[in-house]
C-alpha atoms as a PDB file:
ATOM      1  CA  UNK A   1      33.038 158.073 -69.779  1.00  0.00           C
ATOM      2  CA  UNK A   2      31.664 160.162 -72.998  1.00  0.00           C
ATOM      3  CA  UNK A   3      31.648 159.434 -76.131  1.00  0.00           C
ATOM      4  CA  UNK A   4      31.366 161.678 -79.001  1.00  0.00           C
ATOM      5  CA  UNK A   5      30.380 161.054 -82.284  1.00  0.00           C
ATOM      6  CA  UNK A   6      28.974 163.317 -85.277  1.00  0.00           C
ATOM      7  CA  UNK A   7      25.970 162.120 -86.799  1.00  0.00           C
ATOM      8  CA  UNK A   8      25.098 164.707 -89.590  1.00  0.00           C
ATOM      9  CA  UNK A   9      27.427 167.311 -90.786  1.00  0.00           C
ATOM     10  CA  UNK A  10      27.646 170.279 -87.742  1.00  0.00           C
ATOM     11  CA  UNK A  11      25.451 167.393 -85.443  1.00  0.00           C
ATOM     12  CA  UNK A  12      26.818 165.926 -82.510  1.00  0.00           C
ATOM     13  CA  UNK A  13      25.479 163.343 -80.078  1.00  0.00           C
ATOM     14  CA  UNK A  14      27.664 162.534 -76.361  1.00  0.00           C
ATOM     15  CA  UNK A  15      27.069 159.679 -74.763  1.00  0.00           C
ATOM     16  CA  UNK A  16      27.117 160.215 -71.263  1.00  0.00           C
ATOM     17  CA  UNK A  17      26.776 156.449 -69.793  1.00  0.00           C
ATOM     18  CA  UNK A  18      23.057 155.112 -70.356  1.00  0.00           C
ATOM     19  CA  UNK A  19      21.961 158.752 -71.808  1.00  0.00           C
ATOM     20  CA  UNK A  20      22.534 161.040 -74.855  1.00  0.00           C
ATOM     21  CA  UNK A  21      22.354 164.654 -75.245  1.00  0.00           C
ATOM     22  CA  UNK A  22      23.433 166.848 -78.676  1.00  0.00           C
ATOM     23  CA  UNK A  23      25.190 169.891 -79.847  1.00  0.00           C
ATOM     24  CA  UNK A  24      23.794 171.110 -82.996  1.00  0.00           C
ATOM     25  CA  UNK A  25      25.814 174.100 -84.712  1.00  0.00           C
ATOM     26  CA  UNK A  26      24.707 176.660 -87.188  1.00  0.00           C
ATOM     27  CA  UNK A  27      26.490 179.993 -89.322  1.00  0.00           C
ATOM     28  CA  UNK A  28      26.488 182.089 -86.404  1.00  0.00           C
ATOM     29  CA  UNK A  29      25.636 180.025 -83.197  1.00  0.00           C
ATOM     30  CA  UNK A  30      25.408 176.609 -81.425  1.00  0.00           C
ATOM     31  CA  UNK A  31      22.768 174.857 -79.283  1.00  0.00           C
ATOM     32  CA  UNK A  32      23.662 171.999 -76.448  1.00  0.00           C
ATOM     33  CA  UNK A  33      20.222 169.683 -76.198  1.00  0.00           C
ATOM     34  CA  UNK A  34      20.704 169.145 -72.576  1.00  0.00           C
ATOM     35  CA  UNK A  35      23.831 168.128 -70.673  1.00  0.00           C
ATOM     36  CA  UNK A  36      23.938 164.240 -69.347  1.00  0.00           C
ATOM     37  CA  UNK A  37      23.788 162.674 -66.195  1.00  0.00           C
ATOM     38  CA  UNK A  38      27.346 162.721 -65.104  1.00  0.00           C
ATOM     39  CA  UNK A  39      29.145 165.686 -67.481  1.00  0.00           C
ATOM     40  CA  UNK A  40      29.675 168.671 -65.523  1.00  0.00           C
ATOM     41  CA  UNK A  41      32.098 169.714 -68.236  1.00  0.00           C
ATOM     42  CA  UNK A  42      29.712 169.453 -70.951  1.00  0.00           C
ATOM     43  CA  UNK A  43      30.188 172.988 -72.170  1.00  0.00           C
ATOM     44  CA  UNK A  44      34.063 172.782 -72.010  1.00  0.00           C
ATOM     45  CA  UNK A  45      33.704 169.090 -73.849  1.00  0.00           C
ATOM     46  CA  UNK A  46      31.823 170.920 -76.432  1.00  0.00           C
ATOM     47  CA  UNK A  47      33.942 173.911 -77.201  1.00  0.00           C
ATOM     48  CA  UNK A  48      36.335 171.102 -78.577  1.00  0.00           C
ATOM     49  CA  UNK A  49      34.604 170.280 -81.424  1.00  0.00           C
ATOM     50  CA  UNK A  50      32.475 173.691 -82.427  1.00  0.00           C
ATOM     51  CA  UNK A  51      34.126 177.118 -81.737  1.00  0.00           C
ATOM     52  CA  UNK A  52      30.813 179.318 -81.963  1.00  0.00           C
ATOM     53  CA  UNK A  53      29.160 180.525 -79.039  1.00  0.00           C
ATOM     54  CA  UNK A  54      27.404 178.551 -77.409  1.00  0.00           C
ATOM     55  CA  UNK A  55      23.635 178.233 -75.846  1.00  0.00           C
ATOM     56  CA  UNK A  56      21.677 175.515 -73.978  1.00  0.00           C
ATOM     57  CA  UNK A  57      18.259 174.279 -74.026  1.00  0.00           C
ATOM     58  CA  UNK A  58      16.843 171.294 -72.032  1.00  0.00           C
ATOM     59  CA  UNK A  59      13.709 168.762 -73.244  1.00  0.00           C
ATOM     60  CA  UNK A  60      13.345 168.398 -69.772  1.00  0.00           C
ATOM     61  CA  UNK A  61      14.794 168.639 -66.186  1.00  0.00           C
ATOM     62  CA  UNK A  62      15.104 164.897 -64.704  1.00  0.00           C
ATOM     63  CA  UNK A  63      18.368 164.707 -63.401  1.00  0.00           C
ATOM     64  CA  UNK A  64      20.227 162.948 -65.772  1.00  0.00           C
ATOM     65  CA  UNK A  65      19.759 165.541 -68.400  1.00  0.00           C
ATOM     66  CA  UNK A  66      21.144 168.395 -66.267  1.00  0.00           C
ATOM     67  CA  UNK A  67      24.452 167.782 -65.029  1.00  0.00           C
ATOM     68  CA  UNK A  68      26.379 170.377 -66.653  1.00  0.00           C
ATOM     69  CA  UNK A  69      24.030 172.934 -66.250  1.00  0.00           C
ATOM     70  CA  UNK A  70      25.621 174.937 -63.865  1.00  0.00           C
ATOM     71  CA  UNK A  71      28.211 176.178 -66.602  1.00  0.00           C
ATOM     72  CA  UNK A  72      25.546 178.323 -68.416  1.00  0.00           C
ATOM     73  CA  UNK A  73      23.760 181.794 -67.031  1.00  0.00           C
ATOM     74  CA  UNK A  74      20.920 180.541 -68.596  1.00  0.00           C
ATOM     75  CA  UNK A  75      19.070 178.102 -70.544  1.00  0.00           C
ATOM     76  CA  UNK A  76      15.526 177.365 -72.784  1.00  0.00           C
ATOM     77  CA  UNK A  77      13.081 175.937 -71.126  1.00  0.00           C
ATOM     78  CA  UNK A  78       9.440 175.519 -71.025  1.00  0.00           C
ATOM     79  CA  UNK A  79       8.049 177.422 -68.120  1.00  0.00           C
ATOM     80  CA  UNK A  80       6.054 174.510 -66.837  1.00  0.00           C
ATOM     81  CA  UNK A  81       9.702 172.546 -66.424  1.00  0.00           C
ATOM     82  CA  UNK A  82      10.790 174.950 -64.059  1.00  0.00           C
ATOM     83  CA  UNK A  83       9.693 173.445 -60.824  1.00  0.00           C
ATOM     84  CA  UNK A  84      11.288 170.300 -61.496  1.00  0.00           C
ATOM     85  CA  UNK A  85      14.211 171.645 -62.363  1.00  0.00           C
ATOM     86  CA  UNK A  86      14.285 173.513 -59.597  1.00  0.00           C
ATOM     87  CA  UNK A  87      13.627 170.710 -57.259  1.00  0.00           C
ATOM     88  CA  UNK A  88      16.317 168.691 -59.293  1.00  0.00           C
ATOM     89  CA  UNK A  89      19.142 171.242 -57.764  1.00  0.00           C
ATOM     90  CA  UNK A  90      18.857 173.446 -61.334  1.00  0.00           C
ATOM     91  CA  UNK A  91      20.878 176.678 -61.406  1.00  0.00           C
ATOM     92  CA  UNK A  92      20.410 179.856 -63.330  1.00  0.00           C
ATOM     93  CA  UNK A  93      17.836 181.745 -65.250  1.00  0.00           C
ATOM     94  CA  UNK A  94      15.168 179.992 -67.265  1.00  0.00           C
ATOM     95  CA  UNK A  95      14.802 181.549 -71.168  1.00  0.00           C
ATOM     96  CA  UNK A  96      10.748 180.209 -71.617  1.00  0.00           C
ATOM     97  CA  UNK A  97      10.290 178.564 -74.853  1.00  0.00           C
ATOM     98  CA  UNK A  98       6.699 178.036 -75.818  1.00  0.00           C
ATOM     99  CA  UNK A  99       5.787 175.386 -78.677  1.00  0.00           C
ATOM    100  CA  UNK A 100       5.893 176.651 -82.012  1.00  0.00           C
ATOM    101  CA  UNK A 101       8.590 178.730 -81.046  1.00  0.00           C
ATOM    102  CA  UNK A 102      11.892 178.949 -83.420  1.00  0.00           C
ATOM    103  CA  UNK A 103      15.129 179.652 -82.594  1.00  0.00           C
ATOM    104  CA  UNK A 104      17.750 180.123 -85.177  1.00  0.00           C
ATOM    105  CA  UNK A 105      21.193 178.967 -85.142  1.00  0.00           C
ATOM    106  CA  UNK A 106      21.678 181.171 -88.579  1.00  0.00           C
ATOM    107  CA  UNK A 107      20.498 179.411 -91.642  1.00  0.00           C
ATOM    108  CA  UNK A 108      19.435 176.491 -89.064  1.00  0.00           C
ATOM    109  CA  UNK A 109      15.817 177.017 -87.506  1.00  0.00           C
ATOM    110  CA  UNK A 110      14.698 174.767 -84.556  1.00  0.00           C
ATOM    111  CA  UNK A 111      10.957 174.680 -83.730  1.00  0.00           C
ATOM    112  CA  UNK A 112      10.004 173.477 -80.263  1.00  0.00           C
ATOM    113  CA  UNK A 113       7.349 171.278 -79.872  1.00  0.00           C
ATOM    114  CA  UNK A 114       5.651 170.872 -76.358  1.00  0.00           C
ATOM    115  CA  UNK A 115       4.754 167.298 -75.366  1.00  0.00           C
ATOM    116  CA  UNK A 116       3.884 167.312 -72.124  1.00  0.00           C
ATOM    117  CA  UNK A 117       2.989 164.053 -69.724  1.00  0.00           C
ATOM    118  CA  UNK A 118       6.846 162.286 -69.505  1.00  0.00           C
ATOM    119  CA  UNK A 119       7.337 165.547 -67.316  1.00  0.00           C
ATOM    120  CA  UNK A 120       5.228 168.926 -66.998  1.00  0.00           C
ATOM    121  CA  UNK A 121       7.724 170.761 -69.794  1.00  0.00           C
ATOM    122  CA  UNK A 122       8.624 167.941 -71.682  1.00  0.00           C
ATOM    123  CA  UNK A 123       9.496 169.651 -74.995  1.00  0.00           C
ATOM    124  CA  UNK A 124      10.768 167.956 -78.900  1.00  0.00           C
ATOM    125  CA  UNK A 125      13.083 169.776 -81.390  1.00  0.00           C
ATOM    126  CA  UNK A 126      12.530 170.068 -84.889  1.00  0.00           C
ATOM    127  CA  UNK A 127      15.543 170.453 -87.116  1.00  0.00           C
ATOM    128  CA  UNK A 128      13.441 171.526 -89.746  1.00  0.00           C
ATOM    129  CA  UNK A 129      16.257 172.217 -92.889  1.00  0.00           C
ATOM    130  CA  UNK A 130      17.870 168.474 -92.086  1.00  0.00           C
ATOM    131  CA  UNK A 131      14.033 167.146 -91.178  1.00  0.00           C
ATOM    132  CA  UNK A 132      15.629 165.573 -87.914  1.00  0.00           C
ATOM    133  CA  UNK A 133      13.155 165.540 -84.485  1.00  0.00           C
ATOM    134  CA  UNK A 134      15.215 165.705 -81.482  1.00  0.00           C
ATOM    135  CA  UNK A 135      12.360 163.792 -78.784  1.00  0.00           C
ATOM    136  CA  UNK A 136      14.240 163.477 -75.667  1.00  0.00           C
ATOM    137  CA  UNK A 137      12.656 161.025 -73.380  1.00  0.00           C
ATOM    138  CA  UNK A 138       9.386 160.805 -74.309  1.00  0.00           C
ATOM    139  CA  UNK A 139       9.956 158.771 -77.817  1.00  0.00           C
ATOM    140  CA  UNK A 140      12.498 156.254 -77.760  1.00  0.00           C
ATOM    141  CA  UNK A 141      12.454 152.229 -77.854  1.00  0.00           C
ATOM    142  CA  UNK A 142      14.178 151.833 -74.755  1.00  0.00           C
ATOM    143  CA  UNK A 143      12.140 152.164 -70.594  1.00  0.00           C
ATOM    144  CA  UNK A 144       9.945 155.885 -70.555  1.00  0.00           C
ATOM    145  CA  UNK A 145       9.492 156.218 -66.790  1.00  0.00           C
ATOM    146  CA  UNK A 146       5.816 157.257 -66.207  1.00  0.00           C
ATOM    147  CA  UNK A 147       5.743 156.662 -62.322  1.00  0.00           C
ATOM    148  CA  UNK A 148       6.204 159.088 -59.362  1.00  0.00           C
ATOM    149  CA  UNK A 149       5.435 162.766 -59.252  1.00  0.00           C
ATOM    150  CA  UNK A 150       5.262 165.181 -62.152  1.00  0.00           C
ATOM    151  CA  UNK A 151       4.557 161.992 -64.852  1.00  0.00           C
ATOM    152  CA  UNK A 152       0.974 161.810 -66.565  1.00  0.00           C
ATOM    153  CA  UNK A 153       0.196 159.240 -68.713  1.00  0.00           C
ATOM    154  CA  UNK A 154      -3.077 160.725 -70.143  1.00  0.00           C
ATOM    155  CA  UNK A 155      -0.963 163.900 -70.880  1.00  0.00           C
ATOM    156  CA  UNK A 156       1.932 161.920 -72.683  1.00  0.00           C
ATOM    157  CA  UNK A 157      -0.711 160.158 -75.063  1.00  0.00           C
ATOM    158  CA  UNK A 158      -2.290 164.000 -76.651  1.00  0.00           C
ATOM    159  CA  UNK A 159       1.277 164.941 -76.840  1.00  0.00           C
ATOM    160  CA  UNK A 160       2.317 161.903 -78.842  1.00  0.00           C
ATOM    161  CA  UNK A 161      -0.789 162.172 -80.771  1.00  0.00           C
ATOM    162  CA  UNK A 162      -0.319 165.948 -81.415  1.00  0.00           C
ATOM    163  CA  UNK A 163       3.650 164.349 -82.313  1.00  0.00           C
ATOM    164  CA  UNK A 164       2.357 162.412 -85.200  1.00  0.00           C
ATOM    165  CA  UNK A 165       0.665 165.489 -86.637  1.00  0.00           C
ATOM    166  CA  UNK A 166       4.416 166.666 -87.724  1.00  0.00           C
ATOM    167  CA  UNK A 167       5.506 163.461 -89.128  1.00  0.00           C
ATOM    168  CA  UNK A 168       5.473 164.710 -92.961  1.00  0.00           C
ATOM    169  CA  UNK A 169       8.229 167.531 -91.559  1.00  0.00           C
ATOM    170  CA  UNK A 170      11.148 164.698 -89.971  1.00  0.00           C
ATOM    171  CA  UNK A 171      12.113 161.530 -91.372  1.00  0.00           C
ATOM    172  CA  UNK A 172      14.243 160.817 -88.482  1.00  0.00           C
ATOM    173  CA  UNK A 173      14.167 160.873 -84.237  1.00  0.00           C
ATOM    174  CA  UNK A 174      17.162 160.960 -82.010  1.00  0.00           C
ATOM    175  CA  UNK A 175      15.824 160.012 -78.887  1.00  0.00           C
ATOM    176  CA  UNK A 176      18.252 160.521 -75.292  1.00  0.00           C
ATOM    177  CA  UNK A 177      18.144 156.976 -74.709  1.00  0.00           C
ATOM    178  CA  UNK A 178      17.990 153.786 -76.407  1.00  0.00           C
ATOM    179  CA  UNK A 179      18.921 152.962 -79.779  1.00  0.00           C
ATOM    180  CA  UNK A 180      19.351 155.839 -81.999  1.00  0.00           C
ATOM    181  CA  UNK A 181      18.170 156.842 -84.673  1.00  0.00           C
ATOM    182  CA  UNK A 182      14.618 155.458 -83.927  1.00  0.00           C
ATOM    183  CA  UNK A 183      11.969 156.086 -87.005  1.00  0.00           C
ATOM    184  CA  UNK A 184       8.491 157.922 -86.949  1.00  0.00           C
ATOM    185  CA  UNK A 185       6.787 154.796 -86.856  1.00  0.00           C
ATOM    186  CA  UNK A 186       7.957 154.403 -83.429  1.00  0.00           C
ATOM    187  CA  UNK A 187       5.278 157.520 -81.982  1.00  0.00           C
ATOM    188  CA  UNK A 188       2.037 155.172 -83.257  1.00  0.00           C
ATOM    189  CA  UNK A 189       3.197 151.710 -81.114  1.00  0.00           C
ATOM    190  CA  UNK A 190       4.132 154.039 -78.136  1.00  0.00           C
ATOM    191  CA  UNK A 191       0.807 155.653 -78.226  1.00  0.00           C
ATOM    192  CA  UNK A 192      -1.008 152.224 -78.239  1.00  0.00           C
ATOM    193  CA  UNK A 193       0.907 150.618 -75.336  1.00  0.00           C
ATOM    194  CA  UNK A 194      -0.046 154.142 -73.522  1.00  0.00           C
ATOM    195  CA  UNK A 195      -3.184 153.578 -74.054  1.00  0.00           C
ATOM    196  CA  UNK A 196      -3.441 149.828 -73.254  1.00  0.00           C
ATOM    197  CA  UNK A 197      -1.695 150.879 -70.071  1.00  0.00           C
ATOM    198  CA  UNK A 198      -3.860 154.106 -69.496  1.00  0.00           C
ATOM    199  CA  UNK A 199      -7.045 151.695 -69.754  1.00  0.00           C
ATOM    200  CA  UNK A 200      -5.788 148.765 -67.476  1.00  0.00           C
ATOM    201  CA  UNK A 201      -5.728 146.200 -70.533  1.00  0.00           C
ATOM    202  CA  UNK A 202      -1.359 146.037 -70.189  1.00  0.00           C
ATOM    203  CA  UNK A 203      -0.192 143.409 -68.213  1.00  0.00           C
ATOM    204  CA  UNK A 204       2.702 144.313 -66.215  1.00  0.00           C
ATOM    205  CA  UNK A 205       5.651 142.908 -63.836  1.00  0.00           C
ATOM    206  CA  UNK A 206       6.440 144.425 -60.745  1.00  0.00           C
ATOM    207  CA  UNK A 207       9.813 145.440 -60.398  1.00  0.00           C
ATOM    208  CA  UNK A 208      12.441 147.177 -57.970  1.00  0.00           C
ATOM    209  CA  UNK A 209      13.659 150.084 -59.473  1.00  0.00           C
ATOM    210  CA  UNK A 210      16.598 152.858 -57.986  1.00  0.00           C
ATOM    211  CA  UNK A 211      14.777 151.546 -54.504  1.00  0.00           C
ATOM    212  CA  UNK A 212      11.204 152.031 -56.198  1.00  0.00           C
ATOM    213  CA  UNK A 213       8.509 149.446 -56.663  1.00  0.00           C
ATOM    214  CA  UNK A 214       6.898 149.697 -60.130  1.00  0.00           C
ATOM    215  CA  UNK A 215       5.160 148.545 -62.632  1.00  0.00           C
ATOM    216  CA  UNK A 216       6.928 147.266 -66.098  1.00  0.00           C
ATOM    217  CA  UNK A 217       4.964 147.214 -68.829  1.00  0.00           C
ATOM    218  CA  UNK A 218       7.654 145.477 -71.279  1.00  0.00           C
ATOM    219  CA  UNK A 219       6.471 145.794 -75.350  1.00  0.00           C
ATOM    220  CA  UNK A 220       8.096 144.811 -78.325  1.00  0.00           C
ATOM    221  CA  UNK A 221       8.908 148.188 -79.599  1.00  0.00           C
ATOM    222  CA  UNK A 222       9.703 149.506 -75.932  1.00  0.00           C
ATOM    223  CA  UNK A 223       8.750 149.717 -72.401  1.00  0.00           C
ATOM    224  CA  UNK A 224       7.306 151.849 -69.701  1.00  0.00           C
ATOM    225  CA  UNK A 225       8.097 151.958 -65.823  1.00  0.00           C
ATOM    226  CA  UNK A 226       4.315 152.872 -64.604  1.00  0.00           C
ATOM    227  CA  UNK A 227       2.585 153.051 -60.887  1.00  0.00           C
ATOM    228  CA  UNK A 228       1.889 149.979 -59.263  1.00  0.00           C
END
């Protein structure tokens, strides 16, 4: 079941069970920030609450951030995504968004951010008028899976570190999963446990996850599901 709720004046988050995705809406356009893990009718659930037209860009292609993306011809993406979103059963054409990139809503400008190393194309979304960062998976105080294919863990730490370079332009991170908001602070902790895991120092508890055996690596701030 969904849940919709606006959290800033023309921002919407939907709760799609144990993820989050957004609809942000400007003078002449709209964005959906990917579309849940069990919402094929995101788009339609959408057009009830903004009447512009309406486009679609993903942070990143795991499954549970694509389900309603079959309704669109197309959607942003980083190029580097596309093979796991392909794999994932992904439909359409691909719009490549590169970082530094800005798309305009009208009198709204988003800048995408790449941060690679949760997935290949990982990517964050800078609301730069209402100084809101939009992070997807990759900051967020709840589990960030780093195990299995397409997941790098050196990768993830530049990108957080490259993160924190922007933290004079947002005061405030919706993340897809966890508690929201989540502040800036968050990226510095998350970089540390990365790194204690990255170096071997982490202790973690082996676990059975979705039929996978991995690692948890359970922090106060957060956790991550690593390789055993």
């Amino acid at each position: 079941m969904t849940d919709i709720m606006e959290m800033l004046p023309k921002t919407w988050r939907i709760d799609d069970g144990m993820v989050r995705f957004f609809v942000l809406e400007g003078k002449d356009k709209a964005l959906m920030i990917d579309t849940g893990m069990n919402c094929p009718d995101a788009k339609e659930l959408a057009h009830k609450f903004t009447d512009k037209p309406l486009e679609l860009l993903n942070t990143h292609a795991d499954r549970d951030h694509i389900s309603g993306n079959a309704a669109f011809d197309t959607c942003y993406m980083a190029p580097a995504e596309e093979e796991n979103y392909r794999r994932a059963g992904g439909t359409g054409t691909i719009t490549s968004i590169h970082d530094k990139d800005i798309i305009d809503l009208g009198d709204r400008p988003l800048e995408i951010i790449e941060i690679p190393g949760h997935t290949p194309g990982s990517v964050a979304i800078l609301d730069i008028n209402n100084r809101l960062l939009i992070s997807g998976d990759s900051v967020q105080a709840g589990n960030i899976f780093m195990f299995g294919e397409f997941r790098n863990i050196h990768d993830y730490i530049k990108s957080l570190e490259k993160l924190r370079t922007y933290e004079g332009r947002f005061d405030t991170i919706y993340p897809s999963h966890g508690p929201l908001p989540v502040k800036p602070e968050l990226t510095a902790k998350l970089i540390e446990g990365a790194k204690e895991i990255e170096s071997g120092k982490a202790q973690g508890e082996e676990i059975d996850l979705f039929g996978n055996k991995v690692r948890l690596y359970k922090f106060e701030y957060a956790g991550f599901f690593g390789e055993l």
